[in-house]
N, C-alpha and C. Protein backbone atom coordinates (compact mmCIF):
# COMPACT_ATOMS: atom_id res chain seq x y z
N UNK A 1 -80.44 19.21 63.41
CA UNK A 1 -81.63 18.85 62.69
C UNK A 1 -82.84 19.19 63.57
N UNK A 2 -83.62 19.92 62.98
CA UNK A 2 -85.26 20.43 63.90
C UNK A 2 -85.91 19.30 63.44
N UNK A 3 -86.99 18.66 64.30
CA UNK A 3 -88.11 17.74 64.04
C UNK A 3 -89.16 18.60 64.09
N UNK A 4 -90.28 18.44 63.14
CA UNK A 4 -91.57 19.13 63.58
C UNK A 4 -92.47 18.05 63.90
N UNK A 5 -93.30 17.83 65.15
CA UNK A 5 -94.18 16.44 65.01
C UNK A 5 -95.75 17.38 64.90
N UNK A 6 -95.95 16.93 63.93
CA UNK A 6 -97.75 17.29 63.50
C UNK A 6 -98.41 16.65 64.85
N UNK A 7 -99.26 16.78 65.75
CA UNK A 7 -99.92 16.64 66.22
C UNK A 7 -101.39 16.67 65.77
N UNK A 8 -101.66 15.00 66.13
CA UNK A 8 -102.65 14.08 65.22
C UNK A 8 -103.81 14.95 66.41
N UNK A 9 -104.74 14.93 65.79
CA UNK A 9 -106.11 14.79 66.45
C UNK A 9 -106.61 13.74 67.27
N UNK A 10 -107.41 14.23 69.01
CA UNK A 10 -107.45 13.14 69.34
C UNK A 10 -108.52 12.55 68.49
N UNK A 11 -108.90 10.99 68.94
CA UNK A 11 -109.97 10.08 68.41
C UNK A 11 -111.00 10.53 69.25
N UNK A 12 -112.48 10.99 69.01
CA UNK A 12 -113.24 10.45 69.89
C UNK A 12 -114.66 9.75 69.30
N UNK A 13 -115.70 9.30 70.38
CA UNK A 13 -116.28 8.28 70.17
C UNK A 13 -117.55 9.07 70.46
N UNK A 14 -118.52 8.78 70.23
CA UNK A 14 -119.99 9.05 70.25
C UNK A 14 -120.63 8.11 71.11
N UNK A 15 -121.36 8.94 71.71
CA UNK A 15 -122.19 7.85 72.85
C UNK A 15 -123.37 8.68 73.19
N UNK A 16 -124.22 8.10 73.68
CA UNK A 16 -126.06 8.41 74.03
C UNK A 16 -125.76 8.57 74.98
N UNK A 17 -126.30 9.57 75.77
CA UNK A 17 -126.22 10.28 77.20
C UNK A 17 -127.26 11.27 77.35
N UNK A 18 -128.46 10.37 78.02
CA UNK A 18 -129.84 10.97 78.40
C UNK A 18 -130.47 11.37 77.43
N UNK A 19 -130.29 10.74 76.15
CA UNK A 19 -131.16 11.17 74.99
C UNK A 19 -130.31 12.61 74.24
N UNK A 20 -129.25 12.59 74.45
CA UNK A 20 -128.04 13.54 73.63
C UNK A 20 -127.17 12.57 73.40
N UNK A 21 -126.29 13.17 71.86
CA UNK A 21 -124.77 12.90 71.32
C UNK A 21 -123.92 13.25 72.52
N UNK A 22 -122.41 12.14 72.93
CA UNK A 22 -121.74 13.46 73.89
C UNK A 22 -120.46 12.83 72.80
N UNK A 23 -119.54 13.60 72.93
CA UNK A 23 -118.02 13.09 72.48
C UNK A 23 -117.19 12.94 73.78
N UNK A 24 -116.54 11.26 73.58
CA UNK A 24 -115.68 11.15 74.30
C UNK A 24 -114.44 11.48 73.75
N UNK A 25 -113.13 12.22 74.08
CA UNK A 25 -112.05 11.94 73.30
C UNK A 25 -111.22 11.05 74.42
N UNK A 26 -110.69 11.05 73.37
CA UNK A 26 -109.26 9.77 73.62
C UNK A 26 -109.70 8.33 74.62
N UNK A 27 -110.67 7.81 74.41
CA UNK A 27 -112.09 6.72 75.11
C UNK A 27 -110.94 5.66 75.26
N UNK A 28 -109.74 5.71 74.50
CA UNK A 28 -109.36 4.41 74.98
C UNK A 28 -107.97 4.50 75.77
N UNK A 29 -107.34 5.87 76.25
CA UNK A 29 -106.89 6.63 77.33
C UNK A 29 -106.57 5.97 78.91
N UNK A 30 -105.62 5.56 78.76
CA UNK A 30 -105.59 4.67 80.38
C UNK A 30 -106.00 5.61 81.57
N UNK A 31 -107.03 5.53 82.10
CA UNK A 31 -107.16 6.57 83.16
C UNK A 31 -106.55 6.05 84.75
N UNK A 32 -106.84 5.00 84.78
CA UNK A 32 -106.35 4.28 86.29
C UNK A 32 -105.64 3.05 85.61
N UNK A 33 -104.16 3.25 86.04
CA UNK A 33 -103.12 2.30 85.01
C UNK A 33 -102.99 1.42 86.30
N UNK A 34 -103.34 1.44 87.35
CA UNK A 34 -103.05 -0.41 87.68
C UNK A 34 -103.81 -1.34 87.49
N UNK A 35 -105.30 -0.69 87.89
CA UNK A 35 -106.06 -1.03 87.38
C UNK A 35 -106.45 -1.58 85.84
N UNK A 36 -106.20 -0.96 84.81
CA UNK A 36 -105.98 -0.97 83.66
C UNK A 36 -107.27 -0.09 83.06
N UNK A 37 -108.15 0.57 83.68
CA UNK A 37 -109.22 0.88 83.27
C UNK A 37 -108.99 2.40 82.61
N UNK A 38 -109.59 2.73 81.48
CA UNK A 38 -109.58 3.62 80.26
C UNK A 38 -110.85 4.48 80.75
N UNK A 39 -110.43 5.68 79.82
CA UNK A 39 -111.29 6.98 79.82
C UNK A 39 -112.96 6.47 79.80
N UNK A 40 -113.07 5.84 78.33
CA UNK A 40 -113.85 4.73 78.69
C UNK A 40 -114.93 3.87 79.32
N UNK A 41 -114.40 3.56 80.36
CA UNK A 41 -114.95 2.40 81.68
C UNK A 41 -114.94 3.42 82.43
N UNK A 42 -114.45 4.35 82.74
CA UNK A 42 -115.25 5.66 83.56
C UNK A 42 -116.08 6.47 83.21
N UNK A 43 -116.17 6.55 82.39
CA UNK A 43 -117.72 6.90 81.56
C UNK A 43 -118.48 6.35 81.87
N UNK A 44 -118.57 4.65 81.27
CA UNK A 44 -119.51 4.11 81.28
C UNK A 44 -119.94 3.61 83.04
N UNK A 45 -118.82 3.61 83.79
CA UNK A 45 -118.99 3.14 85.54
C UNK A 45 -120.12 4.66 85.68
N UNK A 46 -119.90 5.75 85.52
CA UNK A 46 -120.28 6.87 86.03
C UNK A 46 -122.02 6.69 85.24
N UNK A 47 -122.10 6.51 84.14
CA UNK A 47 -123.32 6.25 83.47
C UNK A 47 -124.16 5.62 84.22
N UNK A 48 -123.42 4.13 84.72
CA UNK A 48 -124.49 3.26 85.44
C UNK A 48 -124.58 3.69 86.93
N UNK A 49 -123.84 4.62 87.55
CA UNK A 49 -124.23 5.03 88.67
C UNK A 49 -125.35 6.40 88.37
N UNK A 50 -125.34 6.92 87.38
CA UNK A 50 -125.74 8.30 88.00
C UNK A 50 -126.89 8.89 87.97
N UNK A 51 -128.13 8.15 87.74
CA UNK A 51 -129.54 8.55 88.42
C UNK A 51 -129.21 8.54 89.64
N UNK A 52 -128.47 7.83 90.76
CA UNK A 52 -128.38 7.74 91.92
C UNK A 52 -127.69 8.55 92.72
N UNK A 53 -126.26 8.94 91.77
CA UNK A 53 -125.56 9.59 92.50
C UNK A 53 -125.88 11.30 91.83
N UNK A 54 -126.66 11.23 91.00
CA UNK A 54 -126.90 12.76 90.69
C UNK A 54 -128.36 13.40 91.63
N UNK A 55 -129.10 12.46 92.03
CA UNK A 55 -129.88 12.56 93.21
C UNK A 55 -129.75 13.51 94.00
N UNK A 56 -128.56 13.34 94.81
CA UNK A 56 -127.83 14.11 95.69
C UNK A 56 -127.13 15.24 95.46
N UNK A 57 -126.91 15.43 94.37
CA UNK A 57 -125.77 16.74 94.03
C UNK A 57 -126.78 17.63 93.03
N UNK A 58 -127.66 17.20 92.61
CA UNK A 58 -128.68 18.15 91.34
C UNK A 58 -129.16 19.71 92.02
N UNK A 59 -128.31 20.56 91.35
CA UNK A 59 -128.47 21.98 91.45
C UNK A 59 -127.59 22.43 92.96
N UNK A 60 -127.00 21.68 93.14
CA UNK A 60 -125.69 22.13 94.25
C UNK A 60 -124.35 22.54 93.28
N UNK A 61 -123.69 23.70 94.05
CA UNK A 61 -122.44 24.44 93.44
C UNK A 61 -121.55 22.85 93.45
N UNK A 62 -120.59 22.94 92.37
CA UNK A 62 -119.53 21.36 91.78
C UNK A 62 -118.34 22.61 92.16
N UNK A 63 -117.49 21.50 92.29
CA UNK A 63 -115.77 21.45 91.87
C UNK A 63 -115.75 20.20 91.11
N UNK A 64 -114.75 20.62 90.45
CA UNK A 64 -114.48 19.26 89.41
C UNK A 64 -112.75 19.00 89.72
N UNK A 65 -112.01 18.15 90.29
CA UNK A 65 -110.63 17.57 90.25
C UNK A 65 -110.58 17.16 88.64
N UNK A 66 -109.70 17.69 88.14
CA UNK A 66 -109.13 17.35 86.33
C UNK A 66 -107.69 16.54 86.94
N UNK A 67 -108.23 15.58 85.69
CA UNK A 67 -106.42 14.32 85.93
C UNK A 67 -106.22 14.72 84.44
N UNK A 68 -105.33 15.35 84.21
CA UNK A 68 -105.04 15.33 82.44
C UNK A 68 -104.39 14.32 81.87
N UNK A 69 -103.69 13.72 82.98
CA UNK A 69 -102.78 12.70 82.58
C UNK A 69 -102.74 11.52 83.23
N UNK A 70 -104.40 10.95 83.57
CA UNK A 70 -104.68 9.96 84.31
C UNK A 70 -105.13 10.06 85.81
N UNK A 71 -105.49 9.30 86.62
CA UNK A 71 -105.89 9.29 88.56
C UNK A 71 -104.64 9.32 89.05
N UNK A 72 -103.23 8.99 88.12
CA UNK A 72 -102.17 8.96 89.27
C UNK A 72 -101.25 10.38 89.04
N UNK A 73 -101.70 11.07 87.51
CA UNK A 73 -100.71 12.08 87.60
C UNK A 73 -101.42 13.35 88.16
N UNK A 74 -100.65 14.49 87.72
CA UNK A 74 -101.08 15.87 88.53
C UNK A 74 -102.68 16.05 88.04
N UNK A 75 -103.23 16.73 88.56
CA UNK A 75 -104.47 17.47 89.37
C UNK A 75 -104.64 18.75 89.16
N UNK A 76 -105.95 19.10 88.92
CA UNK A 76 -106.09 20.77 89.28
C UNK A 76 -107.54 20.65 89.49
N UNK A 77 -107.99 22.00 90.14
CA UNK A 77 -109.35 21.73 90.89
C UNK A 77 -110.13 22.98 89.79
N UNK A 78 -111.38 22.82 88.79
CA UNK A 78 -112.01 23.62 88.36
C UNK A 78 -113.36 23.97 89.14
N UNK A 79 -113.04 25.33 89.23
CA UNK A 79 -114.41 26.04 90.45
C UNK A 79 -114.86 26.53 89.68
N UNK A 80 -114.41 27.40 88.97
CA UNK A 80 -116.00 28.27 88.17
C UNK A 80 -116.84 27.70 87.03
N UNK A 81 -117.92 27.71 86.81
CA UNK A 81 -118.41 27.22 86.12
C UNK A 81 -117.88 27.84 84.23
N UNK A 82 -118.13 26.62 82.93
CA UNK A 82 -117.48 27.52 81.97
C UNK A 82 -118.77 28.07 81.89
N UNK A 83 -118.23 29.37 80.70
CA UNK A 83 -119.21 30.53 80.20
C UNK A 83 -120.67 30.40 79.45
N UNK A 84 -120.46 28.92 78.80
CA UNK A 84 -121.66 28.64 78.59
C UNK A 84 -122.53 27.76 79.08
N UNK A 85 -123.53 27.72 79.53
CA UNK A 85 -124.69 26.47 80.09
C UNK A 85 -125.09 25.26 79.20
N UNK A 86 -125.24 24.23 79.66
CA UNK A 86 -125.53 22.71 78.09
C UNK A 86 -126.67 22.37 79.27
N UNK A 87 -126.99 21.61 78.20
CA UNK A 87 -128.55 20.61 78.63
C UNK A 87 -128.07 19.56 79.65
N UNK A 88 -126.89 19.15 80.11
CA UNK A 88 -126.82 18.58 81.28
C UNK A 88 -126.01 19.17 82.75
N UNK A 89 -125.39 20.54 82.75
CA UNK A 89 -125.36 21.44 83.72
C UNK A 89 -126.01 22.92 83.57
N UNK A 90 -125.83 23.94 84.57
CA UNK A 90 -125.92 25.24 84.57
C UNK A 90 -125.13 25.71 85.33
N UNK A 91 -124.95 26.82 85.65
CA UNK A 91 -124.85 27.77 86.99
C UNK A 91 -125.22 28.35 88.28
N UNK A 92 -124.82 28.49 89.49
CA UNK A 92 -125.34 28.65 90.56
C UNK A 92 -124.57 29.43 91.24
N UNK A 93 -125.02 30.48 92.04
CA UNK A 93 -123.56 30.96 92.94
C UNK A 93 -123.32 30.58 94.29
N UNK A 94 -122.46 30.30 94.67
CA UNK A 94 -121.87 29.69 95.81
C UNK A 94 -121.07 30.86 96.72
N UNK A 95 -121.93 30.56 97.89
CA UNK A 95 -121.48 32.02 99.05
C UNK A 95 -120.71 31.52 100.14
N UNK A 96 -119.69 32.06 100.46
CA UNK A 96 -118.94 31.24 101.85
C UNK A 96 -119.49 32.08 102.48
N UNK A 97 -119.11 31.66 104.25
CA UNK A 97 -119.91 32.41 105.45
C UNK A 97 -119.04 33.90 105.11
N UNK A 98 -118.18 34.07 104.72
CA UNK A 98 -117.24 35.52 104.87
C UNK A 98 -117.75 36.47 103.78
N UNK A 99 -119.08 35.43 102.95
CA UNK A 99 -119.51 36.35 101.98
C UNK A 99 -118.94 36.71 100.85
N UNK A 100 -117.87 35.64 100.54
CA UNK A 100 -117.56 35.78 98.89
C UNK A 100 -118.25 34.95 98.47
N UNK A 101 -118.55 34.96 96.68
CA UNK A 101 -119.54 34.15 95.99
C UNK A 101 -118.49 34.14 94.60
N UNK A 102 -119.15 32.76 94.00
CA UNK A 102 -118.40 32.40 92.64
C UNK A 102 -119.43 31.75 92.01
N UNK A 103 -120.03 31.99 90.78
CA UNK A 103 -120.48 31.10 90.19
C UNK A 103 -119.32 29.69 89.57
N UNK A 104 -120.29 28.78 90.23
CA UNK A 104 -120.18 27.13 90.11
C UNK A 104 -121.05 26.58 89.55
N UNK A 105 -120.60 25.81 88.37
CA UNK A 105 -121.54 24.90 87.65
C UNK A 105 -122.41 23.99 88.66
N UNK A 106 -123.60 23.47 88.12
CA UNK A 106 -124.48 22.70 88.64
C UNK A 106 -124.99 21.66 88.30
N UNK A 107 -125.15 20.34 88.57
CA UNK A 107 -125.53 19.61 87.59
C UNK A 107 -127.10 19.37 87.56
N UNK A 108 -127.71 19.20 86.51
CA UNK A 108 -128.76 19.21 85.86
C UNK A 108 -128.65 17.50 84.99
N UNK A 109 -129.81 16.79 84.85
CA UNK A 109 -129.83 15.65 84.78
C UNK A 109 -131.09 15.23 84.28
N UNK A 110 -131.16 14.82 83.08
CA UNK A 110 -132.91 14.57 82.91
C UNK A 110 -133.94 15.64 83.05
């Protein structure tokens, strides 16, 4: 017997972010399971930090660590920036001393 499982759409949620719509998906997503804290409460923790902590990083080359499957499962590190620019990052290129360069997203903030 074959099963086919339809794969539902995630849920996501709408939220105000600097005077823009953003979509969260899957907002209620366990992200740190001992904790118990959801996709969620890292949003919103990162919200109430980040006039402060975007201070420091505004228009410096990012890496971004991706948890697809939460803080405790696997990892992958995104370096290049994607292809298109939004109203809260851009692009920048990033040169090591040996003289290679990559464009890396940047964050932009207000």
């Amino acid at each position: 017997m074959i099963y086919h499982h339809a794969r539902v759409p995630a849920r996501k949620e709408l939220i105000q972010v600097a005077g823009r719509e953003v979509a969260i998906s899957n907002p209620d997503k366990v992200f740190f399971p001992r904790a118990g804290y959801t996709k969620r409460d890292v949003v919103q923790y990162y919200l109430a930090v980040a006039d402060g902590a975007v201070r420091g990083v505004r228009g410096r080359p990012m890496a971004m660590k991706r948890f697809v499957d939460g803080a405790e499962g696997e990892f992958f590190f995104q370096k290049r920036a994607p292809a298109t620019p939004s109203a809260t990052w851009s692009s920048t290129t990033w040169r090591s001393p040996t003289a290679r360069s990559a464009e890396c997203a940047a964050v932009r903030w207000r």
